[in-house]
PDB file of N, CA and C in Angstrom:
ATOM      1  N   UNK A   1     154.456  -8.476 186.256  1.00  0.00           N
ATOM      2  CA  UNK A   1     155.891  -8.428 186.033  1.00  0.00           C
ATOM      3  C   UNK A   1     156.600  -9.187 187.156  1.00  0.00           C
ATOM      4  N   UNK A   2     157.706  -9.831 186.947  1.00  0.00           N
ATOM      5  CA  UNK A   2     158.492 -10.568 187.720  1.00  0.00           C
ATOM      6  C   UNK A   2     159.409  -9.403 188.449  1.00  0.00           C
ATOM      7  N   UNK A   3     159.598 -10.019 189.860  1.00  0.00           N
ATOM      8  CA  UNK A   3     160.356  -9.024 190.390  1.00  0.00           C
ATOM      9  C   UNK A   3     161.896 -10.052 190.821  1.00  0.00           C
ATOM     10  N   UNK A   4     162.440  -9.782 190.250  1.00  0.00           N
ATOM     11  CA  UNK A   4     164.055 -10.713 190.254  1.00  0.00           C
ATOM     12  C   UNK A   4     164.210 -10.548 191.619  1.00  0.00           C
ATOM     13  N   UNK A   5     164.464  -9.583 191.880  1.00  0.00           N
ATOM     14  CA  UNK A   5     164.919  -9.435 193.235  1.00  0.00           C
ATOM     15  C   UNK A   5     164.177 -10.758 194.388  1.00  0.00           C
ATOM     16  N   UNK A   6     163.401 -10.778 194.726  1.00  0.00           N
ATOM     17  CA  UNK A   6     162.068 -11.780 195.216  1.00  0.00           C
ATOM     18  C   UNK A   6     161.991 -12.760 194.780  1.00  0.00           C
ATOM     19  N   UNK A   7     162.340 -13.112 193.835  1.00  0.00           N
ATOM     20  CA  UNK A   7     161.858 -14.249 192.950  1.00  0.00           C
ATOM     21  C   UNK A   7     163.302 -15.434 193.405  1.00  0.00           C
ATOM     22  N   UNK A   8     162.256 -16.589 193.757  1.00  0.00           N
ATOM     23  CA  UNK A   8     163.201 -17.977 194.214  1.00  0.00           C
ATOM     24  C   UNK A   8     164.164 -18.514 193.141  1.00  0.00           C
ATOM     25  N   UNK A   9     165.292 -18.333 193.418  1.00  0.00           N
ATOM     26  CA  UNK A   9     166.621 -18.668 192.738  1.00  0.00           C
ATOM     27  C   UNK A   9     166.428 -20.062 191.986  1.00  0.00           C
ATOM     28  N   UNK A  10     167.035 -20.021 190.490  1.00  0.00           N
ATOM     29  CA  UNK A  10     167.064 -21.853 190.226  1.00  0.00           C
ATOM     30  C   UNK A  10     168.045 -22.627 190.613  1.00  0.00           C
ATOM     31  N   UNK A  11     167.874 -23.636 190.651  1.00  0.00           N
ATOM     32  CA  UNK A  11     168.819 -24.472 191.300  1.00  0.00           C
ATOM     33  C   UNK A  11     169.717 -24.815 189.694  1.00  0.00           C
ATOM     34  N   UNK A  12     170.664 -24.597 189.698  1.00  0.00           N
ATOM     35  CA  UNK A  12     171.362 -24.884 188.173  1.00  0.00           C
ATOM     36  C   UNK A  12     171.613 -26.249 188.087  1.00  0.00           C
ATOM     37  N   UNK A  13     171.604 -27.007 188.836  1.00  0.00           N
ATOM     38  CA  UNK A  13     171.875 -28.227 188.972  1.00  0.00           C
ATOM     39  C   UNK A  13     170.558 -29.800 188.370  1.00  0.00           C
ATOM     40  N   UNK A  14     169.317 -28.417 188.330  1.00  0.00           N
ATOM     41  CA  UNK A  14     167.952 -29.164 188.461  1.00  0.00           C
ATOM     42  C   UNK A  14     167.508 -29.016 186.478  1.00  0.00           C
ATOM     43  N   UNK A  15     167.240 -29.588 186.374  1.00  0.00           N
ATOM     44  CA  UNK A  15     167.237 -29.147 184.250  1.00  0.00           C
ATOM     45  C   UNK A  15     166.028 -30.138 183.758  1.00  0.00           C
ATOM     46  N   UNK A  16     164.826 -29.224 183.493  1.00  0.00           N
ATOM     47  CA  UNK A  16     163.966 -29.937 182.724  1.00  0.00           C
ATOM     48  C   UNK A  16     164.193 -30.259 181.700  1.00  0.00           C
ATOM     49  N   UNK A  17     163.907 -31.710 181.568  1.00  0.00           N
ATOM     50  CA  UNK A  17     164.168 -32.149 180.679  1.00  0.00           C
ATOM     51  C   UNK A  17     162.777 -33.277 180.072  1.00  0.00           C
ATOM     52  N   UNK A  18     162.854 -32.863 178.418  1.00  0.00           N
ATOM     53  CA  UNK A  18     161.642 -33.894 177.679  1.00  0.00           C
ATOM     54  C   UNK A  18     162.262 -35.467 177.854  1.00  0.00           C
ATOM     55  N   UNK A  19     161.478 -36.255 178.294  1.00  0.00           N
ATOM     56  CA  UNK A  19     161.867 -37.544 178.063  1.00  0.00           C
ATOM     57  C   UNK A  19     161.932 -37.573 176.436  1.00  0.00           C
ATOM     58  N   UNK A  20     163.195 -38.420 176.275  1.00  0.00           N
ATOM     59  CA  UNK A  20     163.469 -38.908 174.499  1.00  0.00           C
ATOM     60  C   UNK A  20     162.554 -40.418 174.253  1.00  0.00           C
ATOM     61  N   UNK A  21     162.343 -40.154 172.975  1.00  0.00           N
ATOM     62  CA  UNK A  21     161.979 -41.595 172.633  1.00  0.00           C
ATOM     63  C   UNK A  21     162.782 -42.929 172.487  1.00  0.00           C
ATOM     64  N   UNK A  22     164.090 -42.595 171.853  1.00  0.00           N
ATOM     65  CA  UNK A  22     165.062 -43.453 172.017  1.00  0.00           C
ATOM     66  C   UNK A  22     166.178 -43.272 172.684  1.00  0.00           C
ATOM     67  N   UNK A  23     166.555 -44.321 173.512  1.00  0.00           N
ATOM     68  CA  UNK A  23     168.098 -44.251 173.981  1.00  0.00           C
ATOM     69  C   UNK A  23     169.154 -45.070 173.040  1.00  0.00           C
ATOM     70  N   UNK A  24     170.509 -44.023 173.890  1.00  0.00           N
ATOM     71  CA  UNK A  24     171.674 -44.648 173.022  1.00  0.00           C
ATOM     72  C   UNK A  24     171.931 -45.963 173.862  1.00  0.00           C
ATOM     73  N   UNK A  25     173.145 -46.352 173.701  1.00  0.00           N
ATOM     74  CA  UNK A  25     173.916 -47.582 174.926  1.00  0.00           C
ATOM     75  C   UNK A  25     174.165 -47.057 176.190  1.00  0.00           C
ATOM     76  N   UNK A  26     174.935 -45.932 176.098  1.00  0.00           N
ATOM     77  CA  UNK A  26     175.508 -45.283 176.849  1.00  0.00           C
ATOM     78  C   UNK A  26     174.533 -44.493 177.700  1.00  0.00           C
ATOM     79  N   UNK A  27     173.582 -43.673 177.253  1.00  0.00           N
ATOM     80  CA  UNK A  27     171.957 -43.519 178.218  1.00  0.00           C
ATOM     81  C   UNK A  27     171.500 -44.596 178.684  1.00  0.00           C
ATOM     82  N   UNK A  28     171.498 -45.339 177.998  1.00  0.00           N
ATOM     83  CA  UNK A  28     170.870 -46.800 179.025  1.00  0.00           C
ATOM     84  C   UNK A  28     171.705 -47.332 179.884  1.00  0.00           C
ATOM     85  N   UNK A  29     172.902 -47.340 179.505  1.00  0.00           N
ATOM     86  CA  UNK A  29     173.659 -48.124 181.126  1.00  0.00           C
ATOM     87  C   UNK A  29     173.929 -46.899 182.022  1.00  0.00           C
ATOM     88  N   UNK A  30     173.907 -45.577 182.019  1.00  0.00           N
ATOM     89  CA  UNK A  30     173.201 -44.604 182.927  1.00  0.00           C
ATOM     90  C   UNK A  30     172.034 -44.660 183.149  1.00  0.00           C
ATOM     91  N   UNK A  31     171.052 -44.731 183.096  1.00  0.00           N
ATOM     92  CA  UNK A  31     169.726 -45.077 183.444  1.00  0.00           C
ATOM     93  C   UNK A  31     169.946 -46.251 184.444  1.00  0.00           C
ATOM     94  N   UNK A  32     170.454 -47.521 184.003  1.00  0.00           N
ATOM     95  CA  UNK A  32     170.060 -48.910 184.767  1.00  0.00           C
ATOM     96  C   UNK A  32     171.403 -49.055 185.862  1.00  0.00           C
ATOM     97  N   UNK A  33     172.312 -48.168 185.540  1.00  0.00           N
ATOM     98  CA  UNK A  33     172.904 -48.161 186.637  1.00  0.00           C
ATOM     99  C   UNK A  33     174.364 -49.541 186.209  1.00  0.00           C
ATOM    100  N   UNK A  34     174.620 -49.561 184.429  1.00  0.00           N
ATOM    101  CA  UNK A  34     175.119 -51.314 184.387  1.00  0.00           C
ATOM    102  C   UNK A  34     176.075 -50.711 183.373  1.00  0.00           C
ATOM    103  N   UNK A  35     177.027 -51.281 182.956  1.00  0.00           N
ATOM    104  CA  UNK A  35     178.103 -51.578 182.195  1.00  0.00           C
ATOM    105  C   UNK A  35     177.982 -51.454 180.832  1.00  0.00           C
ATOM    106  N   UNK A  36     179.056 -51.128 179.950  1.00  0.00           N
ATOM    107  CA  UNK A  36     178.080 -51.023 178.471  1.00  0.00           C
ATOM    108  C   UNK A  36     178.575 -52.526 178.041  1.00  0.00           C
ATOM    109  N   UNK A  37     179.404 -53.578 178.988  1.00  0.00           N
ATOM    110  CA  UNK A  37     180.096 -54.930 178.597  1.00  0.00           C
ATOM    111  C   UNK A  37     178.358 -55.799 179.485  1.00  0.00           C
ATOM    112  N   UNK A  38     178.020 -55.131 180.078  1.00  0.00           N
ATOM    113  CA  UNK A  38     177.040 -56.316 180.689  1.00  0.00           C
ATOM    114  C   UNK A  38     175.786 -55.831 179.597  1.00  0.00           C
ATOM    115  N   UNK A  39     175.545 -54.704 178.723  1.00  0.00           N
ATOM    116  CA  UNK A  39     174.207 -54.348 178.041  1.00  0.00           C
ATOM    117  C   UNK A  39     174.906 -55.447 176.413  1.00  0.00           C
ATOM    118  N   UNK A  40     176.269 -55.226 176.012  1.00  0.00           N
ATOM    119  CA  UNK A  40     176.364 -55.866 174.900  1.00  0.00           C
ATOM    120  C   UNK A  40     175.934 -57.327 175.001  1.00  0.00           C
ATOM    121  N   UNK A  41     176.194 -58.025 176.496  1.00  0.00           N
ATOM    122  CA  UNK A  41     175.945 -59.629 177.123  1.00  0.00           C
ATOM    123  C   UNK A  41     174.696 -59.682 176.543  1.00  0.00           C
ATOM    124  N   UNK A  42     173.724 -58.894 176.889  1.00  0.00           N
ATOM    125  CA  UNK A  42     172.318 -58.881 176.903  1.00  0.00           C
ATOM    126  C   UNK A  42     171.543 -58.789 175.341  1.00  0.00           C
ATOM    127  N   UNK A  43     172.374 -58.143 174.810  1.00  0.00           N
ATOM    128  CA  UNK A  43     172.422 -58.015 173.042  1.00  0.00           C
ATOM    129  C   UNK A  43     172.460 -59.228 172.392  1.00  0.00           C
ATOM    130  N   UNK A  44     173.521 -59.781 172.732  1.00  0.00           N
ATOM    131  CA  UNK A  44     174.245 -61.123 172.057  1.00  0.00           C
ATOM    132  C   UNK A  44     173.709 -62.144 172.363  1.00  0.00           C
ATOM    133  N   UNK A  45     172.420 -62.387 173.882  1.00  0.00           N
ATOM    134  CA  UNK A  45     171.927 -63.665 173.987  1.00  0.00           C
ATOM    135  C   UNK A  45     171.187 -63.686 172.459  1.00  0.00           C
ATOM    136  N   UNK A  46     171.239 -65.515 173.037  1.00  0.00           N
ATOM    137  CA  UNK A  46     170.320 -66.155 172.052  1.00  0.00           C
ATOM    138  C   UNK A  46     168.349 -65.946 172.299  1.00  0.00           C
ATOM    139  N   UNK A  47     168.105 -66.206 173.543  1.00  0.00           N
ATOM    140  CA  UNK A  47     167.154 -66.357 174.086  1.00  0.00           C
ATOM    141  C   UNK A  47     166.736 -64.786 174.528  1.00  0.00           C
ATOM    142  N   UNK A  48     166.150 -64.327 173.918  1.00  0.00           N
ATOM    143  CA  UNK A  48     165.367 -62.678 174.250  1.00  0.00           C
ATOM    144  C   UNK A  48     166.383 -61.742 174.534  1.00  0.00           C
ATOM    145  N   UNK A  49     167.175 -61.435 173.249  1.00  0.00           N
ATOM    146  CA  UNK A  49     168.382 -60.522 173.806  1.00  0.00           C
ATOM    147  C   UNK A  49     167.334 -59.107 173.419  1.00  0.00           C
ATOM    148  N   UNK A  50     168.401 -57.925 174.470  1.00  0.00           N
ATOM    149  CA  UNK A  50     168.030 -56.703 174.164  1.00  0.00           C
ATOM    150  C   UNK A  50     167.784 -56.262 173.057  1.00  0.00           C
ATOM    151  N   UNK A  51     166.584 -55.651 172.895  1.00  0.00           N
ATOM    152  CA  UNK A  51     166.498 -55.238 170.994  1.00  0.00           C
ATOM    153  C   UNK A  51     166.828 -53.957 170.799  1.00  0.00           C
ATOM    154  N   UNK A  52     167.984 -53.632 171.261  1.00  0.00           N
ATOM    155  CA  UNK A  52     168.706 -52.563 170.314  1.00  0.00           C
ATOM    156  C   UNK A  52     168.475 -52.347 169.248  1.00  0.00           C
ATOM    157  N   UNK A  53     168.726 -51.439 167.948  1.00  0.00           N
ATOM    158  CA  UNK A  53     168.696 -51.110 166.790  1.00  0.00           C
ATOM    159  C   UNK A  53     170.255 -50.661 165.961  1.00  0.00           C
ATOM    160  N   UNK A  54     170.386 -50.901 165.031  1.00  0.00           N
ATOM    161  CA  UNK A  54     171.325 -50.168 164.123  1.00  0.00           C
ATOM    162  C   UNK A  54     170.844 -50.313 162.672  1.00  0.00           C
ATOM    163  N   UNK A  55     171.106 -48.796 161.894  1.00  0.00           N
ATOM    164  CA  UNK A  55     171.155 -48.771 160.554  1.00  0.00           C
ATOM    165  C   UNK A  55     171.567 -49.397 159.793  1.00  0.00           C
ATOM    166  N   UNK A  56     171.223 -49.904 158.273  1.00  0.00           N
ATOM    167  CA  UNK A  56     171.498 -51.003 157.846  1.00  0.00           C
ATOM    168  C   UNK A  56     173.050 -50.390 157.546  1.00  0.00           C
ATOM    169  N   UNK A  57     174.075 -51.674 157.306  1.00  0.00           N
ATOM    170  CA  UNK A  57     175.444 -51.675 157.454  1.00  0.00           C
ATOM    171  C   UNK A  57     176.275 -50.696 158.324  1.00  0.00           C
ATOM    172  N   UNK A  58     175.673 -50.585 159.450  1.00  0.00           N
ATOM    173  CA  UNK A  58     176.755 -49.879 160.631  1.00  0.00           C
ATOM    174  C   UNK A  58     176.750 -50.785 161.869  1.00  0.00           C
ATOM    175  N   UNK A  59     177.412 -50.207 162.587  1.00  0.00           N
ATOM    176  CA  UNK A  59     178.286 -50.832 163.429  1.00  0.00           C
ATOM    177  C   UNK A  59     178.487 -50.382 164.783  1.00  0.00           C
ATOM    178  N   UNK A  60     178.217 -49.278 164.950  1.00  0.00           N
ATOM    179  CA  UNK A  60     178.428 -48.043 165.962  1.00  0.00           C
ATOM    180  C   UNK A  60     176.968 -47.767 165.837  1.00  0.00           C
ATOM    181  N   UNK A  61     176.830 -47.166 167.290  1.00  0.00           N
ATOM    182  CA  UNK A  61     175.227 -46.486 166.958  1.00  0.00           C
ATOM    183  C   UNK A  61     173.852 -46.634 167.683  1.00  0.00           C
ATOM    184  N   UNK A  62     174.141 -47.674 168.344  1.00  0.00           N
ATOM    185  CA  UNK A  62     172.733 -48.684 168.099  1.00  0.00           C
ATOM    186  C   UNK A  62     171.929 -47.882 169.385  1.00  0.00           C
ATOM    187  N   UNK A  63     170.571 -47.912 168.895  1.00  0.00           N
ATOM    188  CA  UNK A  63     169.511 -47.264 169.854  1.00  0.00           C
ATOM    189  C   UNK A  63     168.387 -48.052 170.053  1.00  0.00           C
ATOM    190  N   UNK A  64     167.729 -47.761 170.885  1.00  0.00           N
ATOM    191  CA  UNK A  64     166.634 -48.487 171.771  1.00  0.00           C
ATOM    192  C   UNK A  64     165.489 -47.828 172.138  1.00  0.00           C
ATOM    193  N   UNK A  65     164.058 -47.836 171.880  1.00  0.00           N
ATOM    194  CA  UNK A  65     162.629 -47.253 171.836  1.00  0.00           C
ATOM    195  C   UNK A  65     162.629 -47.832 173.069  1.00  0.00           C
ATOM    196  N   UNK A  66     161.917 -46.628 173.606  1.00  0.00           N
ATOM    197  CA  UNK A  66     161.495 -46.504 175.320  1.00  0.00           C
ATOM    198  C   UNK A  66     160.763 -47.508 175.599  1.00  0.00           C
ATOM    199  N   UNK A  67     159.905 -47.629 174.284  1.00  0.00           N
ATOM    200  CA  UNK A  67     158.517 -48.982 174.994  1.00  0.00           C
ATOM    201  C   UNK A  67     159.145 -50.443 174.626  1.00  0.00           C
ATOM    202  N   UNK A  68     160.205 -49.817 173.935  1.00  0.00           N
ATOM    203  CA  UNK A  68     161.056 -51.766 173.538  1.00  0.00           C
ATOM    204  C   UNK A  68     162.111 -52.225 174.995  1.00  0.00           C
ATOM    205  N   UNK A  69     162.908 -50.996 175.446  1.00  0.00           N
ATOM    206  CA  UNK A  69     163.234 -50.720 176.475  1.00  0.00           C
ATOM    207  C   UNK A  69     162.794 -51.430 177.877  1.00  0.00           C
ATOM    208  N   UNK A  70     161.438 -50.473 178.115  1.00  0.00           N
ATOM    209  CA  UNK A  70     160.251 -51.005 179.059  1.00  0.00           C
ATOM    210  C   UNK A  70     159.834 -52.565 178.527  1.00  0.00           C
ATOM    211  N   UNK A  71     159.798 -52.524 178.005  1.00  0.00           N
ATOM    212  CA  UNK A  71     159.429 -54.298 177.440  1.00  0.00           C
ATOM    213  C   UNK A  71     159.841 -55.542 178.221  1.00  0.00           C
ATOM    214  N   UNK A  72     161.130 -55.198 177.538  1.00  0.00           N
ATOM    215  CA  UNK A  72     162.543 -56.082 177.801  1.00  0.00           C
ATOM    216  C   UNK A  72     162.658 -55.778 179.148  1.00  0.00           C
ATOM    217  N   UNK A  73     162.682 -55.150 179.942  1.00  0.00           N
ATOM    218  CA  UNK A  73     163.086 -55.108 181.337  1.00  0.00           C
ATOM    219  C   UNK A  73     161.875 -55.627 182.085  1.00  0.00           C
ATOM    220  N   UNK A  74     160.792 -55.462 181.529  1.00  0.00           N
ATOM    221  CA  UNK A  74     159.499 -56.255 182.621  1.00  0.00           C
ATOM    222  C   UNK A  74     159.493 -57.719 182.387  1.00  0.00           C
ATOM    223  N   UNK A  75     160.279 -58.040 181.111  1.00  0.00           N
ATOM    224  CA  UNK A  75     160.134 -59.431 180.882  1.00  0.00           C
ATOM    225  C   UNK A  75     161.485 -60.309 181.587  1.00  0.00           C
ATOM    226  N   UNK A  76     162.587 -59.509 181.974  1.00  0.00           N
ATOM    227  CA  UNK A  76     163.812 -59.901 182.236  1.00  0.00           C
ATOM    228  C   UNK A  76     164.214 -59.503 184.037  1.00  0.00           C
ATOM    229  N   UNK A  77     163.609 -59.027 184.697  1.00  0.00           N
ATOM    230  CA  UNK A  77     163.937 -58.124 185.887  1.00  0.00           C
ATOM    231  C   UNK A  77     162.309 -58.912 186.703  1.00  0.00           C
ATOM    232  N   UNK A  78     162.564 -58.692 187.910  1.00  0.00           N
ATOM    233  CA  UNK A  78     161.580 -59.515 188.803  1.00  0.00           C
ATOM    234  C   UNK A  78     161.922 -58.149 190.171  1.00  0.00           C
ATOM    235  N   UNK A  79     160.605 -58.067 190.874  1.00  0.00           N
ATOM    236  CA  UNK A  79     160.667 -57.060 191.672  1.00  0.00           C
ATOM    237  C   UNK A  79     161.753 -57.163 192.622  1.00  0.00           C
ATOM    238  N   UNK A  80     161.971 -56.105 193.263  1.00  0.00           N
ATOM    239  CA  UNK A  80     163.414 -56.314 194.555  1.00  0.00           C
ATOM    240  C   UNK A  80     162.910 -56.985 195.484  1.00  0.00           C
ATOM    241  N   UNK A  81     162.004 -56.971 196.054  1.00  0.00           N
ATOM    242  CA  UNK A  81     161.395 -58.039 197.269  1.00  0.00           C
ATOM    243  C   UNK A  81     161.522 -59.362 197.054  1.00  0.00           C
ATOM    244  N   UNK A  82     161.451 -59.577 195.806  1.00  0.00           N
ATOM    245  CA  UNK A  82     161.214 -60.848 194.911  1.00  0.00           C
ATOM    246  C   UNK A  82     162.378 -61.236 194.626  1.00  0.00           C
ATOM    247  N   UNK A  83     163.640 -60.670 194.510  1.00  0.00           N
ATOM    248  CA  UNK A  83     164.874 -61.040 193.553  1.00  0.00           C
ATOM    249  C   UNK A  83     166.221 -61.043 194.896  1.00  0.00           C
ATOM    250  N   UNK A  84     165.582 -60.452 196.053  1.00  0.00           N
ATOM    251  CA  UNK A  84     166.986 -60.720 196.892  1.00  0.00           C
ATOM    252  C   UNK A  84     165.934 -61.339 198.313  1.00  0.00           C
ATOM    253  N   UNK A  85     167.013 -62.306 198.917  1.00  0.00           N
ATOM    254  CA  UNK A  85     166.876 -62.267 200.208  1.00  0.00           C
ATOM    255  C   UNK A  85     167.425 -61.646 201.335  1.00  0.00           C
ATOM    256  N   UNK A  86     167.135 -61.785 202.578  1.00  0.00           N
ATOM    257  CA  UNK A  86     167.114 -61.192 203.537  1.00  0.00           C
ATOM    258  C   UNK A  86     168.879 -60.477 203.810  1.00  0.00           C
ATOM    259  N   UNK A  87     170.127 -61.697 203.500  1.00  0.00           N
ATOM    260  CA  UNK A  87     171.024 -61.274 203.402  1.00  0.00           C
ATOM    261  C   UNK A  87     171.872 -60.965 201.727  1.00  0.00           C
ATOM    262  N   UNK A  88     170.971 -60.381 201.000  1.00  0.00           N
ATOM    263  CA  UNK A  88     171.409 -59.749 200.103  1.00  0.00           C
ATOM    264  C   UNK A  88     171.743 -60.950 198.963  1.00  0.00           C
ATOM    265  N   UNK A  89     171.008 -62.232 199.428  1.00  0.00           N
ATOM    266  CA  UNK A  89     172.137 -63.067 197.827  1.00  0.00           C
ATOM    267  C   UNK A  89     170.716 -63.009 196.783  1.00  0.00           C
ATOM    268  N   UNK A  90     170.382 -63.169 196.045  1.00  0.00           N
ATOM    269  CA  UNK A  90     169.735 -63.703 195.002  1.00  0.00           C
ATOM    270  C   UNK A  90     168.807 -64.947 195.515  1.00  0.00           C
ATOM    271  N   UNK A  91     167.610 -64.883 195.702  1.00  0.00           N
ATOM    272  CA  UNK A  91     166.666 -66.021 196.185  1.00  0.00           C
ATOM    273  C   UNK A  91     166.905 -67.176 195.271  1.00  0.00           C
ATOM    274  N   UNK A  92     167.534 -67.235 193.668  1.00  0.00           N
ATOM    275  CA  UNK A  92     167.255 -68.440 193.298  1.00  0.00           C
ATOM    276  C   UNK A  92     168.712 -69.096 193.486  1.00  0.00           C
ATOM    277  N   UNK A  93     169.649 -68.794 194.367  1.00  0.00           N
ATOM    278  CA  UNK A  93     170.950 -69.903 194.848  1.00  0.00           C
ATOM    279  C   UNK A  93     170.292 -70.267 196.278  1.00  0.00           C
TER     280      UNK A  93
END
């Protein structure tokens, strides 16, 4: 039997949670830390845009599979050691 009294308090702040299979827009630019105007940029290229999803004839909505997700970001993103220099600009200017 559990004894409440004794027993280490939860932190309410801390919440297990199942990873989902798909994200919305709005989970993903929480996740990456980005804009939902810089994830639509990324939608709309021509050349390997984000593969979002939407149901046929809607408009609103659109979701994204974790491993399509993971995909697209290993193919588009280059490590941090790799992507900045010493004073913070972008190695390829």
């Amino acid at each position: 039997m559990i004894d409440l009294n004794n027993s280490i308090p939860v932190n309410p702040l801390f919440v297990w949670t199942v990873p989902e299979e798909y994200y919305t827009i709005a989970q993903t630019c929480q996740m990456l830390h980005i804009t939902t105007r810089r994830i639509n940029a990324y939608m709309e290229r021509e050349e390997d845009p984000m593969p979002f999803r939407l149901f046929p004839d809607s408009k609103r909505g659109a979701f994204i599979h974790k491993d399509d997700l993971r995909d697209w970001l290993m193919s588009n993103t280059v490590l941090a050691r790799d992507g900045r220099s010493g004073n913070g600009q972008s190695s390829s200017q």
